[in-house]
C-alpha atoms as a PDB file:
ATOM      1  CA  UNK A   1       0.000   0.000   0.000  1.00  0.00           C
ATOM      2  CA  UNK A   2       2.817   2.261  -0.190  1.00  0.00           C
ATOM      3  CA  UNK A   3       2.309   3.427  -3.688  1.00  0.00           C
ATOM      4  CA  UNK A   4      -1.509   5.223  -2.676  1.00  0.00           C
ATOM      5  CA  UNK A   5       0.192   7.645  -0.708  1.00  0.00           C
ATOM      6  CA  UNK A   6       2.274   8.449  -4.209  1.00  0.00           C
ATOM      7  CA  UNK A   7      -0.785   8.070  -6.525  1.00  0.00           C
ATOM      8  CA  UNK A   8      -2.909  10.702  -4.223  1.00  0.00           C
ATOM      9  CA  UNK A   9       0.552  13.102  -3.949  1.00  0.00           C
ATOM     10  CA  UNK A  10       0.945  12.664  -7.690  1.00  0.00           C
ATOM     11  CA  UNK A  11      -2.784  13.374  -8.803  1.00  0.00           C
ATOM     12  CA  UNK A  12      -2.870  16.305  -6.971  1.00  0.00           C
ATOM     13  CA  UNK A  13       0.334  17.897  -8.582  1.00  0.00           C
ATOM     14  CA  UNK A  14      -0.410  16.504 -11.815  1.00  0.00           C
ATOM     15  CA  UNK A  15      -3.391  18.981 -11.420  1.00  0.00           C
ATOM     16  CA  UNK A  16      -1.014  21.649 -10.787  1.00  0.00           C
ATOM     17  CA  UNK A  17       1.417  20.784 -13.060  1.00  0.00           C
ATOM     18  CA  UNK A  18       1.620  17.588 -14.742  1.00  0.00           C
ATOM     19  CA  UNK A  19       4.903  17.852 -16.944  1.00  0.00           C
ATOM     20  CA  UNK A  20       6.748  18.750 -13.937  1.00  0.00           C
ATOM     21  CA  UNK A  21       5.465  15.519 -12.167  1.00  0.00           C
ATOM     22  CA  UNK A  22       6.700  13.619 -15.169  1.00  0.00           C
ATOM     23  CA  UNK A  23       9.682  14.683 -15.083  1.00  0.00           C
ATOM     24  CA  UNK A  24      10.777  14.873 -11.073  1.00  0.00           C
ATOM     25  CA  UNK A  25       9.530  11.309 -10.707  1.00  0.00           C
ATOM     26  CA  UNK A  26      11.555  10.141 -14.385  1.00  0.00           C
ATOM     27  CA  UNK A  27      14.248  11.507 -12.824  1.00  0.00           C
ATOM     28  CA  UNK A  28      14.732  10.561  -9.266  1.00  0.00           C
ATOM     29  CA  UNK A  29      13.580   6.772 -10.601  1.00  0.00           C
ATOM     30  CA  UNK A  30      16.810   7.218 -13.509  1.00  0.00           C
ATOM     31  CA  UNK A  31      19.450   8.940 -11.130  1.00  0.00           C
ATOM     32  CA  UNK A  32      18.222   9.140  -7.754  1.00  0.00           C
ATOM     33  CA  UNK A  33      17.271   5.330  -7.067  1.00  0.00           C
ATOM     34  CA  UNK A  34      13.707   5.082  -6.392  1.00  0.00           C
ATOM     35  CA  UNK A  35      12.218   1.770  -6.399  1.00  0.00           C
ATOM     36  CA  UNK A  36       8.249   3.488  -6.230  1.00  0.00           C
ATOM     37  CA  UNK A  37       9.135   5.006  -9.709  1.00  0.00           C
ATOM     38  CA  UNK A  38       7.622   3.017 -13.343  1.00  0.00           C
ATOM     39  CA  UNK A  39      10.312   2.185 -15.526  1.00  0.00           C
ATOM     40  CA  UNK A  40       8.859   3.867 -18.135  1.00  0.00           C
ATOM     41  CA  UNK A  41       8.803   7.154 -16.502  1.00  0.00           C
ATOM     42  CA  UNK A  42      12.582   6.625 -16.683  1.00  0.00           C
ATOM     43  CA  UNK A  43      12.961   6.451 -20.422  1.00  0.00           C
ATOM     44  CA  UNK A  44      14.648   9.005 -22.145  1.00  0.00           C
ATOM     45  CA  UNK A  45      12.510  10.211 -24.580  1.00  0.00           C
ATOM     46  CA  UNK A  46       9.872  10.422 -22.057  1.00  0.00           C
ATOM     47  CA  UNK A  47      12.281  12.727 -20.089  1.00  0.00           C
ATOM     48  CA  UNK A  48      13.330  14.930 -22.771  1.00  0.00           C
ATOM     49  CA  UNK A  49       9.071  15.528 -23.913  1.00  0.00           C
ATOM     50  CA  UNK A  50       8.108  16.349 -20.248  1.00  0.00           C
ATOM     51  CA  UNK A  51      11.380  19.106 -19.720  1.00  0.00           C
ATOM     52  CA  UNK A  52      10.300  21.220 -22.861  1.00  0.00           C
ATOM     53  CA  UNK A  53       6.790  20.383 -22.222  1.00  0.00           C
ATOM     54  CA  UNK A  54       7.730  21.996 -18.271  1.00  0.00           C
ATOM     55  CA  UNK A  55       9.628  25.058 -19.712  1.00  0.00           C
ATOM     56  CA  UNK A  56       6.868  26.216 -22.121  1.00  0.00           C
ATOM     57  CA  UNK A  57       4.309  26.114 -19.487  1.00  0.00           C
ATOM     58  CA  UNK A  58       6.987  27.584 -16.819  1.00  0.00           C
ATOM     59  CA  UNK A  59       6.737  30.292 -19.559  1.00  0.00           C
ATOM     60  CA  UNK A  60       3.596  30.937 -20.387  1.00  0.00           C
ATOM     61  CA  UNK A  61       1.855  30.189 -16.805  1.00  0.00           C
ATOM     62  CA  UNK A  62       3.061  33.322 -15.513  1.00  0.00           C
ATOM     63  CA  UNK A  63       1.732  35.732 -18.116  1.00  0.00           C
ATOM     64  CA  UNK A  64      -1.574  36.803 -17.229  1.00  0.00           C
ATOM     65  CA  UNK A  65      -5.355  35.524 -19.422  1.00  0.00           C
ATOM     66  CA  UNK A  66      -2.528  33.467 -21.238  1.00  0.00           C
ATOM     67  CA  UNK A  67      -2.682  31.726 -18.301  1.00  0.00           C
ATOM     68  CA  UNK A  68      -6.264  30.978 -18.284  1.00  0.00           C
ATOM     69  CA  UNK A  69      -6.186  29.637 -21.647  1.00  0.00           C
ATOM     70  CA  UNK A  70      -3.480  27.166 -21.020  1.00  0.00           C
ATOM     71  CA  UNK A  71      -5.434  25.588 -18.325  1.00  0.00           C
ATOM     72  CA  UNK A  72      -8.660  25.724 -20.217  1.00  0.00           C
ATOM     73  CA  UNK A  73      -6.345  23.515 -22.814  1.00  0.00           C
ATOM     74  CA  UNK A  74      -5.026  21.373 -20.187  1.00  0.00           C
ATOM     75  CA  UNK A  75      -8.421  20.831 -18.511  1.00  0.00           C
ATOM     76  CA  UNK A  76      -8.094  17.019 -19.830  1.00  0.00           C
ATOM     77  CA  UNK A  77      -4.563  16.865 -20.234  1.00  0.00           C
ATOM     78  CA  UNK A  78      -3.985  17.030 -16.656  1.00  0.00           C
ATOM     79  CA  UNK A  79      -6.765  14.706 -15.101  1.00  0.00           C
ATOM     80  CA  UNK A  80      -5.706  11.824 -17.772  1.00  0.00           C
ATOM     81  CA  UNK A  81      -1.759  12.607 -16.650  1.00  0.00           C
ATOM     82  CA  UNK A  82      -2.804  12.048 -13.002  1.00  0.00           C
ATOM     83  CA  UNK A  83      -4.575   8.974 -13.798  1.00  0.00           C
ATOM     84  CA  UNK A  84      -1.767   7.486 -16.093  1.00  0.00           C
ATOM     85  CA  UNK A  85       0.809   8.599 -13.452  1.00  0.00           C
ATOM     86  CA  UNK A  86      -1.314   6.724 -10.782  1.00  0.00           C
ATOM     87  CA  UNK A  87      -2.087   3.491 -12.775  1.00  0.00           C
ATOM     88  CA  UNK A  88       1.404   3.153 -13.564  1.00  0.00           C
ATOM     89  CA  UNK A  89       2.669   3.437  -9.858  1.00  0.00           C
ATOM     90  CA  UNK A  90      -0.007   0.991  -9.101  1.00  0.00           C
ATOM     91  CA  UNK A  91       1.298  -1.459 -11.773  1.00  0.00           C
ATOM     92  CA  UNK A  92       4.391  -1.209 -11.096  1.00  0.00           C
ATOM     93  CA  UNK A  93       3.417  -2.104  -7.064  1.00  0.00           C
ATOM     94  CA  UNK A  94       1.230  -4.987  -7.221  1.00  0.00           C
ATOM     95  CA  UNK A  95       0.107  -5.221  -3.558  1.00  0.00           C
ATOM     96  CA  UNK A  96      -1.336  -1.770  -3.857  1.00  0.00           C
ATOM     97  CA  UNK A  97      -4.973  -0.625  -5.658  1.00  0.00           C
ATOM     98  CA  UNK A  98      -5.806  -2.147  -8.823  1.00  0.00           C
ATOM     99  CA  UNK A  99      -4.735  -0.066 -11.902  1.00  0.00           C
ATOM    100  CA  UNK A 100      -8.592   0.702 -12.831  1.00  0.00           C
ATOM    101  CA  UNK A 101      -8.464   2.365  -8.736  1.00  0.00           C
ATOM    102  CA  UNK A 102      -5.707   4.016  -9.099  1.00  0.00           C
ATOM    103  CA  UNK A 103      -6.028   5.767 -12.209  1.00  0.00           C
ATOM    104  CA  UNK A 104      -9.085   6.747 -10.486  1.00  0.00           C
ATOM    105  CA  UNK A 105      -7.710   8.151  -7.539  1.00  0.00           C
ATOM    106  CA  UNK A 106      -4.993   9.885  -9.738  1.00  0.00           C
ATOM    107  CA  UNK A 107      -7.462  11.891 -11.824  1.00  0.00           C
ATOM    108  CA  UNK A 108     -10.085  12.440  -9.680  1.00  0.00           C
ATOM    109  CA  UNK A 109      -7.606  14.557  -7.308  1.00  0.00           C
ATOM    110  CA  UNK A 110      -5.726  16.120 -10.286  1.00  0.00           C
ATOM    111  CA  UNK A 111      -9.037  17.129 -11.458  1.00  0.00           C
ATOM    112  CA  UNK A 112      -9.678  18.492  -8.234  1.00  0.00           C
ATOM    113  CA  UNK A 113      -6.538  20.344  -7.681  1.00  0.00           C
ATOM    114  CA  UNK A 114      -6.825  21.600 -11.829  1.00  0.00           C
ATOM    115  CA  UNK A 115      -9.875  23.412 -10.897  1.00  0.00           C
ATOM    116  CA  UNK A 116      -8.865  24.765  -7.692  1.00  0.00           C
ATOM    117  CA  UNK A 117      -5.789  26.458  -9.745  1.00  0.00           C
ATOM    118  CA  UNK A 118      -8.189  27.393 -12.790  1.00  0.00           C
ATOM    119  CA  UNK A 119     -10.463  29.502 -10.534  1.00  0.00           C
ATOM    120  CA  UNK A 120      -7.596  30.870  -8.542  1.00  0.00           C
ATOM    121  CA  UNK A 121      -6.062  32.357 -11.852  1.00  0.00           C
ATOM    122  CA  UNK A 122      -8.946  33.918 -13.015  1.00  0.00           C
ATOM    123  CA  UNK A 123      -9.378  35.198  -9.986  1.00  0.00           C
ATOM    124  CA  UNK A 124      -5.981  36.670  -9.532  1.00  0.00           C
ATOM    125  CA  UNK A 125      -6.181  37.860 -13.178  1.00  0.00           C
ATOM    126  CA  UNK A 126      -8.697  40.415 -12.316  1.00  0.00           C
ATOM    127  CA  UNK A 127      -6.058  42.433 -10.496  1.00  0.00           C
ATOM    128  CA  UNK A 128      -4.157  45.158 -12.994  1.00  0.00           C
ATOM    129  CA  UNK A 129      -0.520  43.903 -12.232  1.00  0.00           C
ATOM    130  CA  UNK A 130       1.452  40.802 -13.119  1.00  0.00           C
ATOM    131  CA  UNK A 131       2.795  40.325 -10.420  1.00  0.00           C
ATOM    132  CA  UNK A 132       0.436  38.257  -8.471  1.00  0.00           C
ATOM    133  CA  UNK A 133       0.885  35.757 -11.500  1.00  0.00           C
ATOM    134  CA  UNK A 134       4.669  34.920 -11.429  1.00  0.00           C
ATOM    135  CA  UNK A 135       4.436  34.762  -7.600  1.00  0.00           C
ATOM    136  CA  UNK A 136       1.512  32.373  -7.922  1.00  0.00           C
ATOM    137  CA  UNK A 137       3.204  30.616 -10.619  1.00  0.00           C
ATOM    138  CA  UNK A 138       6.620  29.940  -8.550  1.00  0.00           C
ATOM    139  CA  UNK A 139       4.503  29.155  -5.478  1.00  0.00           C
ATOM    140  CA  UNK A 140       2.840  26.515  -7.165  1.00  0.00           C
ATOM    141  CA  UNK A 141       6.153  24.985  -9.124  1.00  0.00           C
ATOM    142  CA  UNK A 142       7.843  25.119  -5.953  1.00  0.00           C
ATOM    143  CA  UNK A 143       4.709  23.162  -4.098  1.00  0.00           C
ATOM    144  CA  UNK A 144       4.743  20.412  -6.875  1.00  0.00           C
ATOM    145  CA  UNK A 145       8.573  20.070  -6.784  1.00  0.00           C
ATOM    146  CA  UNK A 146       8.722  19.691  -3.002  1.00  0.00           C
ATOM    147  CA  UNK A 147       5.551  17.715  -2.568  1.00  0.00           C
ATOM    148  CA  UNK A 148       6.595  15.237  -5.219  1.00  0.00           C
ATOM    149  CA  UNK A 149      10.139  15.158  -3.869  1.00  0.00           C
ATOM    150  CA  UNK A 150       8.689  14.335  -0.198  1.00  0.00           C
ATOM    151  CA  UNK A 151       6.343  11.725  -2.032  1.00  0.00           C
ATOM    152  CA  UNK A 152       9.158   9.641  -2.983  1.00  0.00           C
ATOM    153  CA  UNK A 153      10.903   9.637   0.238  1.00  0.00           C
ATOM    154  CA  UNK A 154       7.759  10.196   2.894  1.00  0.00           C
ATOM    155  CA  UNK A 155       4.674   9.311   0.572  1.00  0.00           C
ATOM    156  CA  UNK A 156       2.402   9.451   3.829  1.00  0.00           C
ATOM    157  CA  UNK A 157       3.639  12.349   4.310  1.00  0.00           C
ATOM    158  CA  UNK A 158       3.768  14.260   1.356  1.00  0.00           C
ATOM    159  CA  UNK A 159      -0.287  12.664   0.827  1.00  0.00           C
ATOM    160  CA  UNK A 160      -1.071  14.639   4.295  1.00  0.00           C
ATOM    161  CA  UNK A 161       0.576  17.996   3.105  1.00  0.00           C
ATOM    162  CA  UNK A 162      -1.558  17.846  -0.463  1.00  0.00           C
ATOM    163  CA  UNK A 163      -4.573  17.047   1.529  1.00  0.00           C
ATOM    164  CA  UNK A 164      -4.182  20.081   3.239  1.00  0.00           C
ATOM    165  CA  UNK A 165      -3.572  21.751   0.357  1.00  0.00           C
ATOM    166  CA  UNK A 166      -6.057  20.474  -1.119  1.00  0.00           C
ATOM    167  CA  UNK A 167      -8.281  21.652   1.415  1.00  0.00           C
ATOM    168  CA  UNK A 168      -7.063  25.350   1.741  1.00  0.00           C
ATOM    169  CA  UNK A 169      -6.987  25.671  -2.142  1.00  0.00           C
ATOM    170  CA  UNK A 170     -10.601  25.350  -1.935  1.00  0.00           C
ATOM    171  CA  UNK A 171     -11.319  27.402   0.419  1.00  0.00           C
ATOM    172  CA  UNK A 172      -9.226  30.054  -1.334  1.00  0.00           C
ATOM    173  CA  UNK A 173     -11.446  29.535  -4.359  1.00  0.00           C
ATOM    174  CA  UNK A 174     -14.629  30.084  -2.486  1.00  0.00           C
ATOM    175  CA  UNK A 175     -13.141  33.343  -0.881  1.00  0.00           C
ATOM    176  CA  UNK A 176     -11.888  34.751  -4.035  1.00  0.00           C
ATOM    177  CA  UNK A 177     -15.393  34.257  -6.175  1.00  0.00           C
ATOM    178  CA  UNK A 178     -17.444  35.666  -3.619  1.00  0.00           C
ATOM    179  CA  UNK A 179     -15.328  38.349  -2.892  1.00  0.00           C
ATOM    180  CA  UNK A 180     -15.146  38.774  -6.811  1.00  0.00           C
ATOM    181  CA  UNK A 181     -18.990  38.453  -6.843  1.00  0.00           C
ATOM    182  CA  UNK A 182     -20.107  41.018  -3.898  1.00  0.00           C
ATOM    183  CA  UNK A 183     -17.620  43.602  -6.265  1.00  0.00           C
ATOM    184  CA  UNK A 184     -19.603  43.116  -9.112  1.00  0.00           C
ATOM    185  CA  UNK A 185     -22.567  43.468  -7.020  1.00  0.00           C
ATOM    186  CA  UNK A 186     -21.944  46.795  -5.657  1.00  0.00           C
ATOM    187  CA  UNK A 187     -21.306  48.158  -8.640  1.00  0.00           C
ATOM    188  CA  UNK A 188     -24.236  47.008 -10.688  1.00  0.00           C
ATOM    189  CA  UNK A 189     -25.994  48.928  -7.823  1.00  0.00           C
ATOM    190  CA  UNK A 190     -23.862  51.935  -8.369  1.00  0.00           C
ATOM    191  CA  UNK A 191     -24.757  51.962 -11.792  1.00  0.00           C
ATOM    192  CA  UNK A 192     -28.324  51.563 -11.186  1.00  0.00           C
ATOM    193  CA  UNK A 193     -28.218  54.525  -8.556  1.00  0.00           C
ATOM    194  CA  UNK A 194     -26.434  56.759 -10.569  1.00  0.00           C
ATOM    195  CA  UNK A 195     -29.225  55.826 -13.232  1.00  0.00           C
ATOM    196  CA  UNK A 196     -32.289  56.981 -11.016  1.00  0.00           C
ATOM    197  CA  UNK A 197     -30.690  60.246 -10.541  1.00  0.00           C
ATOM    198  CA  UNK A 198     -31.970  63.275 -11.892  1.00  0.00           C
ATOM    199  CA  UNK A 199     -31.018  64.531 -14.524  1.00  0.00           C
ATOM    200  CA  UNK A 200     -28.449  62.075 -14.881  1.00  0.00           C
ATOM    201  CA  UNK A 201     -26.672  62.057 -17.890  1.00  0.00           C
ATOM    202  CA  UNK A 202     -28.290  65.372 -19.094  1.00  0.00           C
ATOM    203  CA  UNK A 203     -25.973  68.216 -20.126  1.00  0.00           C
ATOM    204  CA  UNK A 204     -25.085  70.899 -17.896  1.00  0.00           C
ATOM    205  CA  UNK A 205     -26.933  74.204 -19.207  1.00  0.00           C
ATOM    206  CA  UNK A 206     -24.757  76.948 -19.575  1.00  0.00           C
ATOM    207  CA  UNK A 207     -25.057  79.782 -16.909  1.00  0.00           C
ATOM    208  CA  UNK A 208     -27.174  82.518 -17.810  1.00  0.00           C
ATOM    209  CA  UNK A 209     -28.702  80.560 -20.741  1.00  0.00           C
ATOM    210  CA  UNK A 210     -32.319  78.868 -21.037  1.00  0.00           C
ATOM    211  CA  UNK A 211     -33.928  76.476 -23.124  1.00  0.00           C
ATOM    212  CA  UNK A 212     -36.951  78.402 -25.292  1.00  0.00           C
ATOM    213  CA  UNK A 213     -39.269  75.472 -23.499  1.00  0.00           C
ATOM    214  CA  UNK A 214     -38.271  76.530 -19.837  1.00  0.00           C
ATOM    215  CA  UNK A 215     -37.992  80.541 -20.282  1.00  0.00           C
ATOM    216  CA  UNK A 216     -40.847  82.039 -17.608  1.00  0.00           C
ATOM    217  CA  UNK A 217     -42.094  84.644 -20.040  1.00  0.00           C
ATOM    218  CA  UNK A 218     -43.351  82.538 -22.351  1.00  0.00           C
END
């Protein structure tokens, strides 16, 4: 049952970023001499695909609405990675889940942890500077690269830590879209006060000048 631990910290990173998981697990199985990782993952070509695969979206995760539209791409990508990650750490440890289990446990919580980071960027997008983006960005490639790290060494551990961030990621979400909603509340209701004022939106009549319709002597 060791691998579940992996499959659950995996999933949830492979929501984050999946390339990245791809390629810290290829490696530490290929140089670093972990028996949890696949084989496969180890392969070279496999290696080479996930590092350019990590640098373009290293690249274009932290530029902001581009952002948006990467994960709206990789809004399958990333739940199928989780779930091939997770049925291949199950296969290649046969007294943990089933395959079919695993690769269910894999995508469900990258799916999970895809949307949490989805609604997090749009949310953060709404603010005029970039900034928030690349520190986002970094914050999250340095929470896959030490979850996944701790996964291979501590895998009960690292599963606890991506519960928890599991957890707080959502609540973040809900924070963020109602904040984001009451905004856009108050000022519809601006608008429509500023609409039931009157003579709002009428020019300003120039001093000492009236309209032929409003002069007294008439």
């Amino acid at each position: 049952m060791e691998a579940v631990p992996l499959i659950f910290t995996s999933g949830w990173a492979s929501g984050i970023n999946a390339y990245a998981v791809v390629l810290l697990l290829g490696l530490f199985g290929r140089f670093g001499g972990a028996d949890s990782v696949p084989p496969v993952l180890e392969r070279t070509d496999v290696l080479i695909a996930a590092a350019v695969l990590f640098l373009c979206e290293a690249v274009l995760d932290k530029i902001p609405y581009v952002d948006s539209v990467w994960d709206v791409v990789h809004t399958f990508v990333r739940p199928i990675a989780g779930a091939t990650v997770g049925a291949l750490l199950a296969a290649h440890d046969p007294g943990s889940l089933g395959e079919v289990a695993a690769g269910a446990v894999g995508g469900a919580t990258a799916l999970l942890s895809h949307g949490i980071k989805a609604g997090l960027r749009m949310a953060v997008n709404t603010s005029p500077e970039p900034a928030s983006n690349v520190l986002l960005s970094l914050g999250e490639d340095l929470s896959v690269a030490g979850l996944v790290t701790l996964a291979v060494f501590h895998p009960w551990l690292a599963a606890s830590a991506a519960a928890v961030l599991l957890l707080l990621g959502g609540l973040l979400v809900w924070f963020a879209v109602s904040r984001i909603r009451r905004f856009w509340l108050r000022r519809k209701e601006r608008r429509r006060a500023r609409a039931r004022t009157p003579g709002h939106g009428e020019p300003r009549e120039a001093e000492g000048f009236r309209r032929p319709d409003r002069d007294p002597a008439r």
